[in-house]
PDB file of N, CA and C in Angstrom:
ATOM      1  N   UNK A   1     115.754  19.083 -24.850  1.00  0.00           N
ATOM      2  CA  UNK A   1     114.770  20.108 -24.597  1.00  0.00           C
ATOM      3  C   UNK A   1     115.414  21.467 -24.846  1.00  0.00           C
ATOM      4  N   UNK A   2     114.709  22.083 -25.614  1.00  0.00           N
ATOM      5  CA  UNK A   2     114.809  23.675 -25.959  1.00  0.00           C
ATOM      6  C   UNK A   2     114.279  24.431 -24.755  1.00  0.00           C
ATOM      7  N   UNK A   3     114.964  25.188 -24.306  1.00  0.00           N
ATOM      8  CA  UNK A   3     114.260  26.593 -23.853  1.00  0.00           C
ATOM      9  C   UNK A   3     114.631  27.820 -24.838  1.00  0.00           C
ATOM     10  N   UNK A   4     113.120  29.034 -24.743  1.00  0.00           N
ATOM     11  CA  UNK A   4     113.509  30.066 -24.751  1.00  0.00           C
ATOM     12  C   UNK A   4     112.748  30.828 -23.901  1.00  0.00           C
ATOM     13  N   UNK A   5     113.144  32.417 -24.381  1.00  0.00           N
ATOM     14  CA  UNK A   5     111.869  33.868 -23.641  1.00  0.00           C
ATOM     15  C   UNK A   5     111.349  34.170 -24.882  1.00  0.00           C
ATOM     16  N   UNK A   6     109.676  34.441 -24.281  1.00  0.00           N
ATOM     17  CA  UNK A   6     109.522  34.838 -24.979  1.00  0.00           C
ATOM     18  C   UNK A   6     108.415  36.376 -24.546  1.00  0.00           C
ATOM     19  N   UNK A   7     108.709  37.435 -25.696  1.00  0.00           N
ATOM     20  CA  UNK A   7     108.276  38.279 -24.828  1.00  0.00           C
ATOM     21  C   UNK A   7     106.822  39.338 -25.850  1.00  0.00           C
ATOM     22  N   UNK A   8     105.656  38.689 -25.093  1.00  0.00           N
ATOM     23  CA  UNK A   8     104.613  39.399 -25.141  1.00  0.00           C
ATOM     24  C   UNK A   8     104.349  40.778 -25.153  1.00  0.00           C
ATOM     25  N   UNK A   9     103.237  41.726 -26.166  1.00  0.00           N
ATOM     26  CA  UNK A   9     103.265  42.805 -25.898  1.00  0.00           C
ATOM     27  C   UNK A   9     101.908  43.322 -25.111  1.00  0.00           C
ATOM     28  N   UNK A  10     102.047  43.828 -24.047  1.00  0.00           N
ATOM     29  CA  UNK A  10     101.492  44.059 -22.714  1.00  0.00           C
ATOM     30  C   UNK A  10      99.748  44.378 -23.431  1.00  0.00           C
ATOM     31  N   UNK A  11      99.736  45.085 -24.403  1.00  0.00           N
ATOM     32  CA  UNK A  11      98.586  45.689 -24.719  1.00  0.00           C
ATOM     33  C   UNK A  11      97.797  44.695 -26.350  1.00  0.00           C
ATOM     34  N   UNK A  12      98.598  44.047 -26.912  1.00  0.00           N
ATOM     35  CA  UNK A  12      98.002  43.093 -28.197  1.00  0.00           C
ATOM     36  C   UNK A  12      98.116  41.611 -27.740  1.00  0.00           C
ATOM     37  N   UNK A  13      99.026  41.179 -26.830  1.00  0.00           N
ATOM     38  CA  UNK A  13      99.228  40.019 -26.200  1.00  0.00           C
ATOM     39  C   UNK A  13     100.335  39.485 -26.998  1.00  0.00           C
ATOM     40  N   UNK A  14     100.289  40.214 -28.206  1.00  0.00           N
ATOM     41  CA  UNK A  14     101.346  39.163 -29.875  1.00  0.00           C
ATOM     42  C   UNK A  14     102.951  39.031 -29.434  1.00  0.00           C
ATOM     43  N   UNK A  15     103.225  37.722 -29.662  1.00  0.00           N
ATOM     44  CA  UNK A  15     104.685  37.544 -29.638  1.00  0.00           C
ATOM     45  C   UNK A  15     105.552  38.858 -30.357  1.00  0.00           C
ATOM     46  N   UNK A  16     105.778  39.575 -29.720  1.00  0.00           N
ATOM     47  CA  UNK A  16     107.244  40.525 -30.345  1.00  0.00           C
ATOM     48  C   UNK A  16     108.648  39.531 -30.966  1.00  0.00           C
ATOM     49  N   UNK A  17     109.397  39.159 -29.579  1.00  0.00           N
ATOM     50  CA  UNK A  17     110.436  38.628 -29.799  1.00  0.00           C
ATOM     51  C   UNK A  17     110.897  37.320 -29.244  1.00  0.00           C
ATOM     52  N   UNK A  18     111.784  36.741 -29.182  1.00  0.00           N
ATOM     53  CA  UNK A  18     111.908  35.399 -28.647  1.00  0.00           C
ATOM     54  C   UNK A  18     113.324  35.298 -28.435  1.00  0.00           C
ATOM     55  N   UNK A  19     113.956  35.083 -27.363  1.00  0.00           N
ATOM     56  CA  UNK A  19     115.700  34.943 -27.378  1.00  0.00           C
ATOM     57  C   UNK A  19     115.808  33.377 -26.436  1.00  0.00           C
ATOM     58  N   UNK A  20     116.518  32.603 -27.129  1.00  0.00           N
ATOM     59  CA  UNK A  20     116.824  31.549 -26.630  1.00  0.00           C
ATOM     60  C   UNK A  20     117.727  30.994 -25.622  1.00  0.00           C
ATOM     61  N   UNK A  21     117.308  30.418 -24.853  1.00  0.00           N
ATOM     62  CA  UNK A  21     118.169  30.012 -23.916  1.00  0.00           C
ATOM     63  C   UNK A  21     119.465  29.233 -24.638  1.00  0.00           C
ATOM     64  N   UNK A  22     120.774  29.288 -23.949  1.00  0.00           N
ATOM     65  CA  UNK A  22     121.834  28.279 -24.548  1.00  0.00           C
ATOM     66  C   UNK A  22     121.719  26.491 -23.811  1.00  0.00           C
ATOM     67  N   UNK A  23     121.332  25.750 -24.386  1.00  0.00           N
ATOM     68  CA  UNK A  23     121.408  24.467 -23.970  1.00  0.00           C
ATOM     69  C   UNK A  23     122.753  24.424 -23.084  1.00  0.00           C
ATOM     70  N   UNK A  24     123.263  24.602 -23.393  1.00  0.00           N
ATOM     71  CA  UNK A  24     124.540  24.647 -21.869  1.00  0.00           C
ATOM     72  C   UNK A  24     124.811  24.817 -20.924  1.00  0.00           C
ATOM     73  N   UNK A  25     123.181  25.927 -20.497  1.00  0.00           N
ATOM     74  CA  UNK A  25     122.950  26.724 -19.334  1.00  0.00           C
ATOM     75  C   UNK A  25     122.104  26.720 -18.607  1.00  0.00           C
ATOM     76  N   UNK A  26     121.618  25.091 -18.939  1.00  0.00           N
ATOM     77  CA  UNK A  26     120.610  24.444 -17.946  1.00  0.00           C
ATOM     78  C   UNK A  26     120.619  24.299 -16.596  1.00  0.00           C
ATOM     79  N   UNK A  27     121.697  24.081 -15.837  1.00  0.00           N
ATOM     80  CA  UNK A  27     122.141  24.237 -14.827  1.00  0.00           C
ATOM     81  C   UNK A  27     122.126  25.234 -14.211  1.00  0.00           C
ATOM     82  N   UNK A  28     122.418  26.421 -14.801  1.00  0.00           N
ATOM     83  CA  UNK A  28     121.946  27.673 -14.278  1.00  0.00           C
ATOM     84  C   UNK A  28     120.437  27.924 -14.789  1.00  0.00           C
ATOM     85  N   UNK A  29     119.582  27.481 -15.401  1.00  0.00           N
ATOM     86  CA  UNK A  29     118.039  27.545 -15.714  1.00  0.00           C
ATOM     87  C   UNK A  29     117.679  27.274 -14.303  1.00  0.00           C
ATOM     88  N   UNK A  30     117.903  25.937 -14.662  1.00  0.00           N
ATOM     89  CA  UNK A  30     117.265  25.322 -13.012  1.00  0.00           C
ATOM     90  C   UNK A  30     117.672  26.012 -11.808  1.00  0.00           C
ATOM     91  N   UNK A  31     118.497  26.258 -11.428  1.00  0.00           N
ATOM     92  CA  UNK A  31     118.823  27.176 -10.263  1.00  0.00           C
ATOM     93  C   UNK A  31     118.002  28.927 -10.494  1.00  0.00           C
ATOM     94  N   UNK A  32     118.063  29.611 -11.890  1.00  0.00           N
ATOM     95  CA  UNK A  32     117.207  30.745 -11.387  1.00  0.00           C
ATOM     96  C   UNK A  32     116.008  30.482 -11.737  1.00  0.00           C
ATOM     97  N   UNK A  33     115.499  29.145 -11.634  1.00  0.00           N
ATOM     98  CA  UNK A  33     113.853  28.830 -12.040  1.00  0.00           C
ATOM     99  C   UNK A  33     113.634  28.493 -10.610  1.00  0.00           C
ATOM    100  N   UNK A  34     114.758  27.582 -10.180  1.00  0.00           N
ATOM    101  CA  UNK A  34     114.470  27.105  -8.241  1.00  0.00           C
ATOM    102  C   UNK A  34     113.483  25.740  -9.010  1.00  0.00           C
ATOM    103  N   UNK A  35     113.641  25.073 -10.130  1.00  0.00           N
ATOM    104  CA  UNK A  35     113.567  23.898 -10.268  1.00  0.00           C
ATOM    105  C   UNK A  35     114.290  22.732  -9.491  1.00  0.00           C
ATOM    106  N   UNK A  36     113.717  21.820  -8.751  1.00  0.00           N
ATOM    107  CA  UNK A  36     114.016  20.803  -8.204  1.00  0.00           C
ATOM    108  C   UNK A  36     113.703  19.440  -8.712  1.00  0.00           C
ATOM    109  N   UNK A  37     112.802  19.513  -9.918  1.00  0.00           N
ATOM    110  CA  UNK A  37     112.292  18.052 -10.321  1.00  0.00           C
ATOM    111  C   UNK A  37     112.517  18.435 -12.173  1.00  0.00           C
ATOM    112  N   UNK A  38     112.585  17.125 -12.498  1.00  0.00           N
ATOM    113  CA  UNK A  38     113.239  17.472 -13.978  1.00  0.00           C
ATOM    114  C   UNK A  38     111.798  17.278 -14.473  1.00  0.00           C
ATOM    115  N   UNK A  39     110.683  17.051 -14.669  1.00  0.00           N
ATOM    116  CA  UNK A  39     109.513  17.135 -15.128  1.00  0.00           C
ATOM    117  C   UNK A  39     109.521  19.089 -15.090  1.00  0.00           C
ATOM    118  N   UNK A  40     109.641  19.750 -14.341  1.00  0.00           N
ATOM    119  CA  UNK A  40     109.585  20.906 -13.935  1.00  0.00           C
ATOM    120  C   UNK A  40     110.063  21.870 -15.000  1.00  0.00           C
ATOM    121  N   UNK A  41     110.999  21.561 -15.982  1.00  0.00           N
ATOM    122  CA  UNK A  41     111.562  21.637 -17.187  1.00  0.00           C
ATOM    123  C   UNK A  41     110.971  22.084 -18.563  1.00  0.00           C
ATOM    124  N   UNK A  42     109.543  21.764 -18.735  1.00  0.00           N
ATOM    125  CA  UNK A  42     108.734  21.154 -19.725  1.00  0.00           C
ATOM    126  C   UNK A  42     107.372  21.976 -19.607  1.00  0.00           C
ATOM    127  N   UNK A  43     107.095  22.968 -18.682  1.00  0.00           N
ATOM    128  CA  UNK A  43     106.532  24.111 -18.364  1.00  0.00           C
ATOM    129  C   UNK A  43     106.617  24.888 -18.803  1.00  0.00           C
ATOM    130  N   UNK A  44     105.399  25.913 -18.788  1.00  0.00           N
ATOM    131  CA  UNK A  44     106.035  27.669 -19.347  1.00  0.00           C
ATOM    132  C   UNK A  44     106.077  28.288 -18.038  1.00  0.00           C
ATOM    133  N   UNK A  45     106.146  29.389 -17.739  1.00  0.00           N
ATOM    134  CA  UNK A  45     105.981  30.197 -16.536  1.00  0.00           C
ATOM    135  C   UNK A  45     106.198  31.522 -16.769  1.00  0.00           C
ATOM    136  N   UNK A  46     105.644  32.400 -16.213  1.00  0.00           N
ATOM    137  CA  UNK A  46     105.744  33.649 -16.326  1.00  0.00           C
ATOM    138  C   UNK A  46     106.788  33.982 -16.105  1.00  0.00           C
ATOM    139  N   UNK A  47     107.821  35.023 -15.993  1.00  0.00           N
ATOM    140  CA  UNK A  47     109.039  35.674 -15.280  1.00  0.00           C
ATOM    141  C   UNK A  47     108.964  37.386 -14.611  1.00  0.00           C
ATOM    142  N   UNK A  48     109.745  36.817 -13.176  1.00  0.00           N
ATOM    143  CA  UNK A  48     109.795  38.159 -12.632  1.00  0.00           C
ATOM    144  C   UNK A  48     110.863  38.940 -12.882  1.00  0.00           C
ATOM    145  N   UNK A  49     111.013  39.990 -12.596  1.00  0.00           N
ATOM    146  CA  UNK A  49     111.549  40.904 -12.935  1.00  0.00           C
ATOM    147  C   UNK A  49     113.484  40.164 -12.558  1.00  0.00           C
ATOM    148  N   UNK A  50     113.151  39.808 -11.425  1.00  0.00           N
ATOM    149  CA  UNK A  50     114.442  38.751 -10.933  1.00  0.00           C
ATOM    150  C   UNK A  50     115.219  37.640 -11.870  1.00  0.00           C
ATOM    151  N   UNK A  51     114.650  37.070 -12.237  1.00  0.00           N
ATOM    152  CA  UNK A  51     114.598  35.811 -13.238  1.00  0.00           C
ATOM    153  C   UNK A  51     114.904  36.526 -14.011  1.00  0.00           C
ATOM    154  N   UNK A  52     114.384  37.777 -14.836  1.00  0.00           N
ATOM    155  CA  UNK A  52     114.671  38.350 -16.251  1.00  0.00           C
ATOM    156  C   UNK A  52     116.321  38.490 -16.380  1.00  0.00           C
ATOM    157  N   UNK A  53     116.501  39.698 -15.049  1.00  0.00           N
ATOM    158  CA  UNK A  53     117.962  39.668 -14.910  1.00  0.00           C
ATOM    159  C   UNK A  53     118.783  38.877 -15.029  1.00  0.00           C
ATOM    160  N   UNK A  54     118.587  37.824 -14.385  1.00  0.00           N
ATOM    161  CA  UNK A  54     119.604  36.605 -14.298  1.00  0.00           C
ATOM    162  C   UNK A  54     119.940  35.549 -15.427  1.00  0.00           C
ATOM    163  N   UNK A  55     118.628  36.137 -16.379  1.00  0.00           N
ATOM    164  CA  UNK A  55     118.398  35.273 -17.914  1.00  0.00           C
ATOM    165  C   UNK A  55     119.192  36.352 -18.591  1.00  0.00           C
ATOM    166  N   UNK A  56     119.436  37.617 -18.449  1.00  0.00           N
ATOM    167  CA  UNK A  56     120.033  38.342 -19.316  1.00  0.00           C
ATOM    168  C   UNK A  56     121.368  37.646 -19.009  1.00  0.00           C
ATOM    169  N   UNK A  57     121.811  37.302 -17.574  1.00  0.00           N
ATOM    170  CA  UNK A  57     123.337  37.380 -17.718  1.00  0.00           C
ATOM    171  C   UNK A  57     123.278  36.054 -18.718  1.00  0.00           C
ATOM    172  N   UNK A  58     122.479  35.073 -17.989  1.00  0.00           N
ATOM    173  CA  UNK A  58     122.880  33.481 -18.512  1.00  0.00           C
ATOM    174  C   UNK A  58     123.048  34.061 -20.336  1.00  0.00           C
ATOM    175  N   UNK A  59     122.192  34.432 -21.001  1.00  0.00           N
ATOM    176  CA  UNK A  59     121.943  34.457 -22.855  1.00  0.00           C
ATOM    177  C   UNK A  59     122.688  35.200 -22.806  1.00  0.00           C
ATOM    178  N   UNK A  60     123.682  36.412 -22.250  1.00  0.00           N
ATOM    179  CA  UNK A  60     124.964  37.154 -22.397  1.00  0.00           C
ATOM    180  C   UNK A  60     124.070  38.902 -23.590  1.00  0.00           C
ATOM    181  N   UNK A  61     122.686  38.826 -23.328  1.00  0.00           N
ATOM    182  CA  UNK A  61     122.644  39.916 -23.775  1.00  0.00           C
ATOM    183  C   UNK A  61     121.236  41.002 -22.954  1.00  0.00           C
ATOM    184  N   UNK A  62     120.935  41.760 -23.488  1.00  0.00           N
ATOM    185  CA  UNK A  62     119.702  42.681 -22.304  1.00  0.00           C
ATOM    186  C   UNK A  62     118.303  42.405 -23.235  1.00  0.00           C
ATOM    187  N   UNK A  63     117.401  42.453 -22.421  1.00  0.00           N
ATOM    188  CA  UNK A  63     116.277  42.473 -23.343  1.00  0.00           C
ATOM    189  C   UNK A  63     115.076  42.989 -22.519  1.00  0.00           C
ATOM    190  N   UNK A  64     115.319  43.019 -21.607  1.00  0.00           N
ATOM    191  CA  UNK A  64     113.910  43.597 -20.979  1.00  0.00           C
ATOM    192  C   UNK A  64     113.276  44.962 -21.218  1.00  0.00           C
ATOM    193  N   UNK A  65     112.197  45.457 -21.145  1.00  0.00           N
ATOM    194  CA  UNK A  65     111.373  46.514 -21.724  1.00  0.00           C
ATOM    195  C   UNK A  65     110.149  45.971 -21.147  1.00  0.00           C
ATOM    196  N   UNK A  66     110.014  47.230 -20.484  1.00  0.00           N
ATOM    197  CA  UNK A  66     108.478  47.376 -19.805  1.00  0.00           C
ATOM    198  C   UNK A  66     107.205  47.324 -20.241  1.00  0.00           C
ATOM    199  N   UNK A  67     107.618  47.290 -21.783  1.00  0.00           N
ATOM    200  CA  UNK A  67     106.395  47.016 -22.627  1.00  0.00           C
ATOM    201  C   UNK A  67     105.741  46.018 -22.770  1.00  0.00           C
ATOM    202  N   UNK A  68     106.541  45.146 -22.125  1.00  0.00           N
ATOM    203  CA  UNK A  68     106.219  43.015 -22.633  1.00  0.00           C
ATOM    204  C   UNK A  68     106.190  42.544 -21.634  1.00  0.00           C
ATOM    205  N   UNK A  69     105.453  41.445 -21.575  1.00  0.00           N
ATOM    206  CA  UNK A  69     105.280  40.347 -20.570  1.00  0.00           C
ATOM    207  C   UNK A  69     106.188  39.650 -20.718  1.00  0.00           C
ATOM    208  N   UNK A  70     107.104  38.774 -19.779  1.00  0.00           N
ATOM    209  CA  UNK A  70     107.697  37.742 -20.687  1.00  0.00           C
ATOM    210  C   UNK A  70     107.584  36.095 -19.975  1.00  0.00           C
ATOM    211  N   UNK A  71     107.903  35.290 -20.902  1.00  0.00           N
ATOM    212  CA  UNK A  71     107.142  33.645 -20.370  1.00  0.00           C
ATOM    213  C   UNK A  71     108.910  33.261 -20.691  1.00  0.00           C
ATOM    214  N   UNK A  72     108.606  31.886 -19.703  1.00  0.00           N
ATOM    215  CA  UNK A  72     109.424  30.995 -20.631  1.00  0.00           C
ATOM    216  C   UNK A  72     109.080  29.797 -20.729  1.00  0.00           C
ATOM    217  N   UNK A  73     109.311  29.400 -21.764  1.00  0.00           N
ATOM    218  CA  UNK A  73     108.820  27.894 -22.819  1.00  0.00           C
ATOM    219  C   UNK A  73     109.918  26.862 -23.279  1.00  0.00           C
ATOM    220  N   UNK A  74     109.528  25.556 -23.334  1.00  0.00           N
ATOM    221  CA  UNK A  74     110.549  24.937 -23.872  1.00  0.00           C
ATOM    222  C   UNK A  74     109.801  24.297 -24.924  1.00  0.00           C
ATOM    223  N   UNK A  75     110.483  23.612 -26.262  1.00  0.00           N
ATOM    224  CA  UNK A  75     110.148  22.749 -27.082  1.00  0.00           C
ATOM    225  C   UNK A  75     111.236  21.560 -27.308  1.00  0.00           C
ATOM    226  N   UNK A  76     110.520  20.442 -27.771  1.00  0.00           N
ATOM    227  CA  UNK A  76     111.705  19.111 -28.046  1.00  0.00           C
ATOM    228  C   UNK A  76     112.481  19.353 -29.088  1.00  0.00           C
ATOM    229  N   UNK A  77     113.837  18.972 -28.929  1.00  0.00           N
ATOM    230  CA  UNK A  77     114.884  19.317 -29.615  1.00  0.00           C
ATOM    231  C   UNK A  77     114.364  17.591 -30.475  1.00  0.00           C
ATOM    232  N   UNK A  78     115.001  18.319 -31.673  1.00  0.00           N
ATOM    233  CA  UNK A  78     114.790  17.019 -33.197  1.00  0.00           C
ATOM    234  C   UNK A  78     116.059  15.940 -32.583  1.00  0.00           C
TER     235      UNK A  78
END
């Protein structure tokens, strides 16, 4: 399973950008998602401002801007 963010623009709704989670850092997904069940995984969900932070450290770069909504999504890895 893939995760990424992806981040909406507040006023067209259109995907801007998308930064991917590292498959390595599932363990820390689940802990700043507060996932307890692995079905739980396979969801999108909105993100708070909390979660954003803690996704910046996990992907090792900044991305937030007040302009975008942001979700996160996963897709099946090939």
């Amino acid at each position: 399973m893939n995760h990424v963010i992806y981040a909406f623009d507040k006023e067209t709704e259109a995907l801007v950008f998308e930064v991917p989670v590292p498959a390595d850092g599932i363990a820390q997904l689940r802990a700043i998602m507060s996932w307890t069940e692995a079905e739980e995984e396979i969801y999108g969900y909105d993100l708070d401002s909390q979660q954003i932070t803690k996704l910046e450290t996990l992907v090792g770069r900044s991305f937030y801007d007040p302009q975008y909504d942001f979700q996160l999504g996963c897709y099946a890895s090939k």
